[in-house]
N, C-alpha and C. Protein backbone atom coordinates (compact mmCIF):
# COMPACT_ATOMS: atom_id res chain seq x y z
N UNK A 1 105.26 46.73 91.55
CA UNK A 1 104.08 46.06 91.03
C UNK A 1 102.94 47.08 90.93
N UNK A 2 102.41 47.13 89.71
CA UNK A 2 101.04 48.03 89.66
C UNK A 2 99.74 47.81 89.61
N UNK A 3 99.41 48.19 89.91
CA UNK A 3 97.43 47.77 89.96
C UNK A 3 96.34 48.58 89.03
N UNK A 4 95.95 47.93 88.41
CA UNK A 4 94.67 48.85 87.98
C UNK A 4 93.15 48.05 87.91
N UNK A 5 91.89 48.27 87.77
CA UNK A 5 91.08 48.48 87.75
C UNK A 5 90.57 47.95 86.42
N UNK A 6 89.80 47.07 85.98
CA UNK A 6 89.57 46.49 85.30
C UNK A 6 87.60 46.15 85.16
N UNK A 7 86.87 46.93 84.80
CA UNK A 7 85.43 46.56 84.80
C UNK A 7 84.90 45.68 82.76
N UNK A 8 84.18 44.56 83.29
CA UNK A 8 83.87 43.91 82.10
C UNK A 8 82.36 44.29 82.31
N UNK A 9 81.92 45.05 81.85
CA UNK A 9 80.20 45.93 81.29
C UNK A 9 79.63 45.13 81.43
N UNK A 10 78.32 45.43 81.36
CA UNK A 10 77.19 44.94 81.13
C UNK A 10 76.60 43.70 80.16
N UNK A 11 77.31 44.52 78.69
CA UNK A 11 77.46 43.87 77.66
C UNK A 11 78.39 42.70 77.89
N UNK A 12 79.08 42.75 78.09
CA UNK A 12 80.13 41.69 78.04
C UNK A 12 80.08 40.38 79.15
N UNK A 13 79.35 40.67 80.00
CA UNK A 13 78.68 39.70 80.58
C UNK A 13 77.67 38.46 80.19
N UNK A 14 76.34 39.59 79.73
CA UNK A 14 75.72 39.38 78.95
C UNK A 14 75.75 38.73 77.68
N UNK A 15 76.79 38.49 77.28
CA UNK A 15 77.27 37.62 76.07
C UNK A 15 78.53 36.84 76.28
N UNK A 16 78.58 36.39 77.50
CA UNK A 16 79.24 35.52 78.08
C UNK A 16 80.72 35.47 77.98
N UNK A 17 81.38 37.08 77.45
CA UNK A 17 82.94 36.49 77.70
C UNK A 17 83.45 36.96 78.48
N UNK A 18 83.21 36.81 79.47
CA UNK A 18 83.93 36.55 80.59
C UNK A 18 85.46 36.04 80.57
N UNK A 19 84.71 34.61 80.17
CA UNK A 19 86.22 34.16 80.49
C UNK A 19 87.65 34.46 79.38
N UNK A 20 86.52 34.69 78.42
CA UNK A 20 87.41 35.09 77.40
C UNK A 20 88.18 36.70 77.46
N UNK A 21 87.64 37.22 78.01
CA UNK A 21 88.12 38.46 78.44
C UNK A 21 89.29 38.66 79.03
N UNK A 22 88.94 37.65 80.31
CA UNK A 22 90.42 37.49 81.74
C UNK A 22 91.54 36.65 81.04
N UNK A 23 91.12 36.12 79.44
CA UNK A 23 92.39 34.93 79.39
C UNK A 23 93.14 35.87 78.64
N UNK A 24 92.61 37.28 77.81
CA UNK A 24 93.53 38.24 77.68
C UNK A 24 94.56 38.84 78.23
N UNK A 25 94.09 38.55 79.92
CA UNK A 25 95.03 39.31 80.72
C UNK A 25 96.03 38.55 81.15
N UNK A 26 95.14 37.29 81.61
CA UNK A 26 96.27 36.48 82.11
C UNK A 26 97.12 35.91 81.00
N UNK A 27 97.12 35.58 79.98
CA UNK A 27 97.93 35.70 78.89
C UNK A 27 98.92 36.18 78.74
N UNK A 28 99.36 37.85 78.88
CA UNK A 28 100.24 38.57 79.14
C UNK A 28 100.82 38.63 80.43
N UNK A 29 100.95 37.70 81.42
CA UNK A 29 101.19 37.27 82.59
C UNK A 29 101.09 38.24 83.55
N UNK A 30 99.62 38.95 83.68
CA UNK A 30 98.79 39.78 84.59
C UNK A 30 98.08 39.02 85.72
N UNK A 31 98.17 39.04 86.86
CA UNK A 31 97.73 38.66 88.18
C UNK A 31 95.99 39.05 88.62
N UNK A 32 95.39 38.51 88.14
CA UNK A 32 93.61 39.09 88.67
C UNK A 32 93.93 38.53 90.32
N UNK A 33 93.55 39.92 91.12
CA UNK A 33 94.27 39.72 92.56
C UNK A 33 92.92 40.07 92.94
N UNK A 34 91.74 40.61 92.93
CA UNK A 34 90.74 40.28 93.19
C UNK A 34 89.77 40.41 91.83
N UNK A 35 88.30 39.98 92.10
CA UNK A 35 87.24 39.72 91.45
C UNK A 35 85.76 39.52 92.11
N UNK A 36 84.97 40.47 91.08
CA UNK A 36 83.73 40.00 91.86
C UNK A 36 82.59 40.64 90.25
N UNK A 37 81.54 39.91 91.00
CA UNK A 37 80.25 39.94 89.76
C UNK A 37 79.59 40.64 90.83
N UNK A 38 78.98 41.80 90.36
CA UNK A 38 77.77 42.93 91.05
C UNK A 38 76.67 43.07 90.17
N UNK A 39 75.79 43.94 90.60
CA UNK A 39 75.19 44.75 90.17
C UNK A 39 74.92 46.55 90.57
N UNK A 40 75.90 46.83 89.71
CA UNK A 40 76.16 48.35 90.62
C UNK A 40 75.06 49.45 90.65
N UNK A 41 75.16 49.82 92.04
CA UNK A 41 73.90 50.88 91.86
C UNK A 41 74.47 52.20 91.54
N UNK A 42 73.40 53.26 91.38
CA UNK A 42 73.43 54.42 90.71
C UNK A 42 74.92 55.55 91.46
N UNK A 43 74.73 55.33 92.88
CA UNK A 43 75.90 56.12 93.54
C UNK A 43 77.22 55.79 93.48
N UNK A 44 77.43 54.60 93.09
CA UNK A 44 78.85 53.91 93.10
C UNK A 44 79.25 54.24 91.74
N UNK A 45 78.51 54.09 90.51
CA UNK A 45 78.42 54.64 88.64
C UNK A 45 78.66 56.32 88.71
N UNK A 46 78.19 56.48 89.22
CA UNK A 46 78.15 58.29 89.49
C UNK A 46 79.54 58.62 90.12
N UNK A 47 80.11 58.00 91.07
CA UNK A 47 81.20 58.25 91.99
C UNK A 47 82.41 57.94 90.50
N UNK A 48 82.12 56.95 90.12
CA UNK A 48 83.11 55.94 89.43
C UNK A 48 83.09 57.55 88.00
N UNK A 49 82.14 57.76 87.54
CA UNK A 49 82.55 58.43 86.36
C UNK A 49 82.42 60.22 86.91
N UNK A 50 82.20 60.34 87.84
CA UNK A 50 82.62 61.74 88.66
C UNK A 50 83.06 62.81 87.84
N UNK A 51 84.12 62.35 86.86
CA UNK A 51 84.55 63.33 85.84
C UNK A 51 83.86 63.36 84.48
N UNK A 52 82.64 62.85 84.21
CA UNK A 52 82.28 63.18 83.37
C UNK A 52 80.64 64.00 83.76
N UNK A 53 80.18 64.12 85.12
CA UNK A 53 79.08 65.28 85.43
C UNK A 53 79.15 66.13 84.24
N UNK A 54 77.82 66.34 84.28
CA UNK A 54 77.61 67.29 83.97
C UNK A 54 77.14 67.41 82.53
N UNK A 55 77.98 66.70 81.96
CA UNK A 55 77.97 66.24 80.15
C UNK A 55 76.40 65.72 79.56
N UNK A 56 76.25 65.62 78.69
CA UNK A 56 74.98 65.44 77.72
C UNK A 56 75.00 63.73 77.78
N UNK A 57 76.38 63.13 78.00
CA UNK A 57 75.91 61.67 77.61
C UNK A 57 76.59 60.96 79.06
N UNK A 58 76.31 61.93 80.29
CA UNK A 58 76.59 61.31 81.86
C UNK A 58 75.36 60.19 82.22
N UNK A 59 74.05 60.80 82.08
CA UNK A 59 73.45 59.45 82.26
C UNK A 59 73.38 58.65 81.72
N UNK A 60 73.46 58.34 79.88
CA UNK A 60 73.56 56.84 79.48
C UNK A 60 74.42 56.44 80.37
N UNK A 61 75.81 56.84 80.09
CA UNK A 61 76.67 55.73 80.98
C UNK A 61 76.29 55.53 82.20
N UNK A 62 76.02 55.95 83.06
CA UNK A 62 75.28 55.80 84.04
C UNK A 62 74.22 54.25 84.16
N UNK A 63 73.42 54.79 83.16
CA UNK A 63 72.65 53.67 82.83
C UNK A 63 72.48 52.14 82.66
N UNK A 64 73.69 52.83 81.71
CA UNK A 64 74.39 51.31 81.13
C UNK A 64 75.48 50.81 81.63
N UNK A 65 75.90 51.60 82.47
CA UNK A 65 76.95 50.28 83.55
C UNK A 65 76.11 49.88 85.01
N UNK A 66 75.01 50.04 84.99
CA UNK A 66 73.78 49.82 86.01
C UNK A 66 72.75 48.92 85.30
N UNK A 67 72.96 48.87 84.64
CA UNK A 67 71.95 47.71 84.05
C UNK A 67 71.67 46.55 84.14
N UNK A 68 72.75 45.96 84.17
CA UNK A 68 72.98 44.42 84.76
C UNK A 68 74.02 44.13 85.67
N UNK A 69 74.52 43.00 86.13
CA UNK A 69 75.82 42.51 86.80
C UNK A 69 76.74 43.42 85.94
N UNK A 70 78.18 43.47 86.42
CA UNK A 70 79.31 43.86 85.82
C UNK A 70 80.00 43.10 86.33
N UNK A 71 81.58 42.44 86.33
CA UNK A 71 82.82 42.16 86.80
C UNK A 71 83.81 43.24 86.75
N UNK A 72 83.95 43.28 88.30
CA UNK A 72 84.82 44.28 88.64
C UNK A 72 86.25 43.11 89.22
N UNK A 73 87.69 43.49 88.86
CA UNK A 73 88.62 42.92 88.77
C UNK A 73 89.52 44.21 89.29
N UNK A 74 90.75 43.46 89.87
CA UNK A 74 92.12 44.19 90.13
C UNK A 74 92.91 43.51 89.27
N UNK A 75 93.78 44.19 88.20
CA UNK A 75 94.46 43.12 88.07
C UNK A 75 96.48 44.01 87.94
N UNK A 76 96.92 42.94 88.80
CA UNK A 76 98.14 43.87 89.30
C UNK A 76 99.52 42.89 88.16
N UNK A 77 100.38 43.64 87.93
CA UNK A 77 101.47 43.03 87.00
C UNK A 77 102.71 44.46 86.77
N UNK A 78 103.59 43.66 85.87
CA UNK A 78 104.34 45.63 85.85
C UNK A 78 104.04 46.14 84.79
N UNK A 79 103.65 47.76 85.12
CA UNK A 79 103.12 48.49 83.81
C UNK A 79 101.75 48.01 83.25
N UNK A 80 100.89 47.68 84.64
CA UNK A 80 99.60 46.69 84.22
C UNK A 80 98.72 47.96 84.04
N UNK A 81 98.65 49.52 84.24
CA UNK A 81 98.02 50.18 84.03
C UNK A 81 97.76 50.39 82.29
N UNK A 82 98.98 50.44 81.61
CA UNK A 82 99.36 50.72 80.30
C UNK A 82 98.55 49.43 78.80
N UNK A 83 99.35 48.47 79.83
CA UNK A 83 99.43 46.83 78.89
C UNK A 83 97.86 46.76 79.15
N UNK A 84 96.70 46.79 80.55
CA UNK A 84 95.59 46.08 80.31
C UNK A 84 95.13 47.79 79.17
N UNK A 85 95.16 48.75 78.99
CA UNK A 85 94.54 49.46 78.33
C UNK A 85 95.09 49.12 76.42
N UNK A 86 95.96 48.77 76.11
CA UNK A 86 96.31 47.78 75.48
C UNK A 86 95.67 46.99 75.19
N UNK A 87 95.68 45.72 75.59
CA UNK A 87 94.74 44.92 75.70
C UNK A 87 93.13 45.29 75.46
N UNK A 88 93.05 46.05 75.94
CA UNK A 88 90.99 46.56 75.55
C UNK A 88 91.19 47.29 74.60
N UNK A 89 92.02 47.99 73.87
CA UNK A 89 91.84 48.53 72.82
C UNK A 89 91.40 49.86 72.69
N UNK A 90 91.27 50.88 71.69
CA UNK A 90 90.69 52.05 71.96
C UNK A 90 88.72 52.04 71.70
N UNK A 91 88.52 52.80 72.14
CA UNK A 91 87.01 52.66 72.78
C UNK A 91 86.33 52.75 71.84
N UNK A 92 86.65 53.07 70.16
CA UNK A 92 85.80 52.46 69.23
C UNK A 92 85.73 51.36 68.34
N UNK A 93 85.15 50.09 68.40
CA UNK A 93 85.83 48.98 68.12
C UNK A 93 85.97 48.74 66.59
N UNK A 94 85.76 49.76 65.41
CA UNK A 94 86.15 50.12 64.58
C UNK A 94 87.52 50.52 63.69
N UNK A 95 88.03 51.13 65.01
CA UNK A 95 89.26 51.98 65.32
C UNK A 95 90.26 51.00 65.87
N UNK A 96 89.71 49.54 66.38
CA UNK A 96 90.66 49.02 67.65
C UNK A 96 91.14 48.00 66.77
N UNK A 97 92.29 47.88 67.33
CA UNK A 97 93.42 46.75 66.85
C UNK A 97 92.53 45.32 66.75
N UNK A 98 92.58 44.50 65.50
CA UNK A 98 91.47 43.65 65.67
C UNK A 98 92.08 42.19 66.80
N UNK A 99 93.35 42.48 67.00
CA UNK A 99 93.82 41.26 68.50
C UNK A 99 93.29 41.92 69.73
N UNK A 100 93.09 42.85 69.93
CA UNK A 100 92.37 43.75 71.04
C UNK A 100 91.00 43.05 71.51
N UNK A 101 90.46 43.37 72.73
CA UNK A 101 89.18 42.87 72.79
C UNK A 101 88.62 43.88 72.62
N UNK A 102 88.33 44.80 72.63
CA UNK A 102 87.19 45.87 71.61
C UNK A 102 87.06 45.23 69.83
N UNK A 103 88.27 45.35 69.41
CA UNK A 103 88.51 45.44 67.88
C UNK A 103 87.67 43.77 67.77
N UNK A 104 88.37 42.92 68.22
CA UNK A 104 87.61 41.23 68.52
C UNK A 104 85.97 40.92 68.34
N UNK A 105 85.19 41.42 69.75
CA UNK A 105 84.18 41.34 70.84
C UNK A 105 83.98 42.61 70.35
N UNK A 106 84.12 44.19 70.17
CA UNK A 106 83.39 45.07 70.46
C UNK A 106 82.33 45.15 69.14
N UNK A 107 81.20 45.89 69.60
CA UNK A 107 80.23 45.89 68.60
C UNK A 107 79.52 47.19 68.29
N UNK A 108 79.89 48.45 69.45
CA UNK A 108 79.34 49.93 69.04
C UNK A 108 80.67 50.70 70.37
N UNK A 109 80.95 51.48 69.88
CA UNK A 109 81.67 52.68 70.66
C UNK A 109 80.92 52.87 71.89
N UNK A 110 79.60 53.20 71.96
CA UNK A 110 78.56 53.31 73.22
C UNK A 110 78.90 51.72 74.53
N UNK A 111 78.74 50.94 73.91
CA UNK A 111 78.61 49.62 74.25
C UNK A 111 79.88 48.54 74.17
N UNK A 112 81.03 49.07 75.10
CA UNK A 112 82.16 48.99 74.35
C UNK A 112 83.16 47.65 75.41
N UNK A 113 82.16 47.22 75.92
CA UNK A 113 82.68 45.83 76.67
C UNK A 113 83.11 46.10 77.95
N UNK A 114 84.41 46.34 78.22
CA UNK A 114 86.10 46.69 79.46
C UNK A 114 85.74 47.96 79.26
N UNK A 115 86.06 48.56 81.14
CA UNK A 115 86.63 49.47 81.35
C UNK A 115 88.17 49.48 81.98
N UNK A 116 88.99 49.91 82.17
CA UNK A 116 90.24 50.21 82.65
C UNK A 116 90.93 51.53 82.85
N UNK A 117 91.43 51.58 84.24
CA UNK A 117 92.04 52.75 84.32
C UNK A 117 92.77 53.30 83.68
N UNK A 118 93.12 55.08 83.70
CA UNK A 118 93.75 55.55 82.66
C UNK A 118 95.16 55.57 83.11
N UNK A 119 95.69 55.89 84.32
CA UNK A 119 96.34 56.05 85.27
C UNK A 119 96.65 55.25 86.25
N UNK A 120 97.89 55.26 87.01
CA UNK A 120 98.02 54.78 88.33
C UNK A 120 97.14 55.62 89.52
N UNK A 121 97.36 56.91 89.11
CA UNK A 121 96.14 57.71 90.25
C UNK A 121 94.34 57.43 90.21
N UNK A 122 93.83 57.19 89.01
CA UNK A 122 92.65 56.75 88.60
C UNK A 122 92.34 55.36 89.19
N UNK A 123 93.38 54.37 88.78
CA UNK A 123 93.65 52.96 89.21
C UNK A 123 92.98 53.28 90.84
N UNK A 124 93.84 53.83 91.59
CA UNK A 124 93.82 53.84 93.18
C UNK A 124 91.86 54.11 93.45
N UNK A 125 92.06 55.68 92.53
CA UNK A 125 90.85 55.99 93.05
C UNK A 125 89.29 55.05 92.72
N UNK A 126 89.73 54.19 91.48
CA UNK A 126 88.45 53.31 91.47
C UNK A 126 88.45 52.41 91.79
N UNK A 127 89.39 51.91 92.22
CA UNK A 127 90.13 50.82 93.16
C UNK A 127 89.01 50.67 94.63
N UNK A 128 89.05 51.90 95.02
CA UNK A 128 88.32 52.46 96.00
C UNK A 128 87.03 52.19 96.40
N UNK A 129 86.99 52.60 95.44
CA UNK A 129 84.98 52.63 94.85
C UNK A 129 84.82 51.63 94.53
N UNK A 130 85.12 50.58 93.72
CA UNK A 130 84.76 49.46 93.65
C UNK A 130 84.65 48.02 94.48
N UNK A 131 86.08 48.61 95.26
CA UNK A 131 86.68 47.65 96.17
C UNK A 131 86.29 48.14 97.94
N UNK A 132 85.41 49.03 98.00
CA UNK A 132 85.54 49.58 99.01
C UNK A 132 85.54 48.86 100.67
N UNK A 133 84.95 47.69 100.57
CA UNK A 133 85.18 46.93 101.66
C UNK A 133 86.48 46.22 101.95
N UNK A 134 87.26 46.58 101.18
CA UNK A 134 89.18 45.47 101.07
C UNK A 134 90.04 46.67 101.66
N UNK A 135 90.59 46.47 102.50
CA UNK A 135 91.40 46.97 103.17
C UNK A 135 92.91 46.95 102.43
N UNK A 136 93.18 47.91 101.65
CA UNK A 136 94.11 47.65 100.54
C UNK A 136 95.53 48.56 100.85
């Protein structure tokens, strides 16, 4: 069984699909094994995108996944790392499959709804950071 990491932005809150988001997953008979609505502060955004320091466009994102609440989700199934990145589509919603929720819901490349891990090792590590009080 695999796990990954599943964040619904700022944006996507903000325009209420929520639920429409998770019925993507659970759809493809994916397990949301935890869930929670935050508002993330600056050290946890910084930790979370770690690999992109340094870059010209580190603080928007920064910014903009700090801006409002987010939903942070686990959602575990087999090959759930692969299928939920699938599912969100590629990160310009121009570009994205229009059954995708980018291609659907997305409305600028910047502002691009879901995040999801790339990896099972990524999975773990934001797993971490997000989840850090769950004894996993």
């Amino acid at each position: 069984m695999e796990r990954t990491l599943v964040l619904i932005k700022p944006d996507g809150v903000k325009r209420q699909l929520i639920g429409e988001i998770i019925s993507f997953y659970e759809r493809k008979n994916l397990k949301i094994s935890y869930l929670k609505m935050i508002k993330a502060d600056r050290e946890v955004a910084e930790n979370h995108y770690i690999e992109h320091a340094g870059r010209d466009y580190f603080d928007k994102l920064i910014e903009y996944i700090t801006e409002d609440k987010i939903v942070a989700m686990i959602i575990e199934g087999e090959n759930a790392v692969k299928i939920v990145r699938k599912i969100n589509g590629v990160t310009d919603p121009l570009e994205a499959d229009m059954g995708s929720i980018r291609g659907k819901y997305g409305l600028s490349k910047q502002r691009n709804l879901v995040h999801a891990s790339d990896s099972i090792e990524s999975a773990e590590r934001e797993i971490s950071i997000w989840f850090s009080e769950l004894k996993l």
